[in-house]
Protein backbone atom coordinates (compact mmCIF):
# COMPACT_ATOMS: atom_id res chain seq x y z
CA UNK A 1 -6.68 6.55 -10.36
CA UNK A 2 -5.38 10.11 -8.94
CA UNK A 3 -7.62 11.53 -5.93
CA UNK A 4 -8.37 14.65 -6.50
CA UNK A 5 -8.55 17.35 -3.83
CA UNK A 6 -10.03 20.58 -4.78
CA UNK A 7 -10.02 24.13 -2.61
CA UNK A 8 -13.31 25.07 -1.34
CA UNK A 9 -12.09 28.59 -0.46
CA UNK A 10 -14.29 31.23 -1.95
CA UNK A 11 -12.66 32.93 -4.94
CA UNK A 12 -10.34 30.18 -5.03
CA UNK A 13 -12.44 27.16 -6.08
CA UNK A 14 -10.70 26.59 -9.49
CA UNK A 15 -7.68 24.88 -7.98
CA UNK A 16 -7.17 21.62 -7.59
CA UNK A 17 -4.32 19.35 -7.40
CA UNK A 18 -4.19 15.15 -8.08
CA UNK A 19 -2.29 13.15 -5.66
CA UNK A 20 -1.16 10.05 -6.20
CA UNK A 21 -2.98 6.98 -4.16
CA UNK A 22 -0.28 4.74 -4.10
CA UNK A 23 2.03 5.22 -1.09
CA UNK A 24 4.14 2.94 1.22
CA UNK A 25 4.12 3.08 5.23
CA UNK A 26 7.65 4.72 4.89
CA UNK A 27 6.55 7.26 2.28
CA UNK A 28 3.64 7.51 5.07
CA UNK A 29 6.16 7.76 8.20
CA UNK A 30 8.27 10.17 6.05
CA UNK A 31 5.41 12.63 5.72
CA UNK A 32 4.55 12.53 8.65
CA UNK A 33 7.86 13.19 10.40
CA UNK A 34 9.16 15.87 8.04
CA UNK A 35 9.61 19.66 8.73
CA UNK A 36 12.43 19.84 6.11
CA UNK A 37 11.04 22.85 3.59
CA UNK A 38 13.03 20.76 0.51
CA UNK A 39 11.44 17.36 2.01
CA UNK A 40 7.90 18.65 1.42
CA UNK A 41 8.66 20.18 -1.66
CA UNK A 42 9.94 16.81 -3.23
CA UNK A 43 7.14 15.30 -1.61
CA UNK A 44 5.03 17.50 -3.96
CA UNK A 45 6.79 16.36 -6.77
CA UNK A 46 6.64 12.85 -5.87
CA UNK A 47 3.21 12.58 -5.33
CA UNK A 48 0.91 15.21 -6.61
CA UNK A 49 0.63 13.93 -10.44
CA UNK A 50 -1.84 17.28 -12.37
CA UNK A 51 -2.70 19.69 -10.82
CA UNK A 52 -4.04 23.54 -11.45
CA UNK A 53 -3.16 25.94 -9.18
CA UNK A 54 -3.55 29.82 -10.09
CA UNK A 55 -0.89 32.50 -9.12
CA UNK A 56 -1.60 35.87 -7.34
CA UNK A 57 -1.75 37.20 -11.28
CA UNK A 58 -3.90 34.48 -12.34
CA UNK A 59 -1.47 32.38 -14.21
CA UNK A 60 -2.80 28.58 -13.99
CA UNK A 61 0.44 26.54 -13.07
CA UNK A 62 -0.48 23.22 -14.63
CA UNK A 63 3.36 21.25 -14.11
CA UNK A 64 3.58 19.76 -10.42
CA UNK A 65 6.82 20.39 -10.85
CA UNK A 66 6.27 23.89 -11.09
CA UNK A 67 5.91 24.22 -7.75
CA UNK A 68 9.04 25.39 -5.53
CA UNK A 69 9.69 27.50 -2.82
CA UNK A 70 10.61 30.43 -5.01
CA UNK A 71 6.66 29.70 -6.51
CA UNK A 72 5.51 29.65 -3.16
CA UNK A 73 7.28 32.43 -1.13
CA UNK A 74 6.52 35.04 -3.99
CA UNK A 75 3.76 34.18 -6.50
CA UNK A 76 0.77 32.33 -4.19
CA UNK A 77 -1.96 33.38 -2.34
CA UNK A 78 -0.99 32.41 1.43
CA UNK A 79 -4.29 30.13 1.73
CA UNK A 80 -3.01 28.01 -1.58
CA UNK A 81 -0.06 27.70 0.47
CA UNK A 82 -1.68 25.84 3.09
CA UNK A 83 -3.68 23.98 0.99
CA UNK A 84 -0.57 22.07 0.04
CA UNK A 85 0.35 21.70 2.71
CA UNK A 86 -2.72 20.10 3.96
CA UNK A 87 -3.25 18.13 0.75
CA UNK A 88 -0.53 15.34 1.21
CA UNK A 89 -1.85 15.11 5.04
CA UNK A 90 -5.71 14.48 3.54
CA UNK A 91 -4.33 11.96 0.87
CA UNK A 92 -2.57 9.75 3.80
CA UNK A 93 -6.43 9.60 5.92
CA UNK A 94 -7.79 9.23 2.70
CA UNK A 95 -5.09 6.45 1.45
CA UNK A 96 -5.60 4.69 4.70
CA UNK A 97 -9.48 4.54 4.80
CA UNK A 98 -9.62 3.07 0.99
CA UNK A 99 -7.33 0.22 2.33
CA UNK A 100 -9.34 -0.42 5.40
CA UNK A 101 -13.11 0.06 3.11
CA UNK A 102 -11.76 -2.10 0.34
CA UNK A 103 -10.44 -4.85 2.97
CA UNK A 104 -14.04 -4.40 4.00
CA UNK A 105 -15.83 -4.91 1.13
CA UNK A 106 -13.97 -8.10 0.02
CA UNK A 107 -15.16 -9.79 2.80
CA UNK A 108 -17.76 -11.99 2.87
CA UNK A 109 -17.74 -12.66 6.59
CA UNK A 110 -20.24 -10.19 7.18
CA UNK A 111 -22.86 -11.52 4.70
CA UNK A 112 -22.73 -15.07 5.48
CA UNK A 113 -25.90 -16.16 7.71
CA UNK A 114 -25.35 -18.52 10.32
CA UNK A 115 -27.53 -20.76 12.00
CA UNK A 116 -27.46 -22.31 15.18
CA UNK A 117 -29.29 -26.10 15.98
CA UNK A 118 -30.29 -26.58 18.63
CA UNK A 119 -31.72 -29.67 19.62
């Protein structure tokens, strides 16, 4: 299931974008590292999935692929801008703290009582 990461900014509440949960430690490493304009850009298209994000004239762009650095340089309000940009960065936290709750909740170390007897 997509997490979805929504812009709280006023006036621009209406856009959203779904990433994609699934990533590997190199995909992870990868993000990180990069500074490459095309590298984030195909990192877009690799992992956001839907998305709806509105142009300076109000036209919804609804295709993740839709979104390039022509898109970006001349039709986007500079705060959607870094909201990409931040999105990918909040899906890697978020990615990592499912994997460490899940490991979490399937274990039943924590729930199982022990007794010392002492005699």
């Amino acid at each position: 299931m997509p997490l979805r990461y929504t812009c709280s900014l006023e006036g621009l509440e209406e856009n959203w974008v779904d990433v994609n949960p699934v990533w590997t430690r190199k995909e992870m490493r990868d993000w990180v590292a990069t500074q490459n304009i095309e590298e984030i850009v195909a990192f877009w298209h690799k992992k956001i999935v839907a998305c709806h994000i509105e142009t300076i004239d109000g036209e919804p762009i609804t295709d993740p692929t839709q979104i390039t650095m022509e898109l970006v340089d001349n039709a986007l309000d500079v705060r959607l801008v870094d909201f990409l940009s931040g999105v990918l960065s909040w899906a890697c936290v978020h990615v990592k703290s499912l994997g460490l709750a899940s490991g979490r909740l399937s274990s039943d170390i924590a729930e199982k009582k022990t007794t010392t007897k002492v005699e």
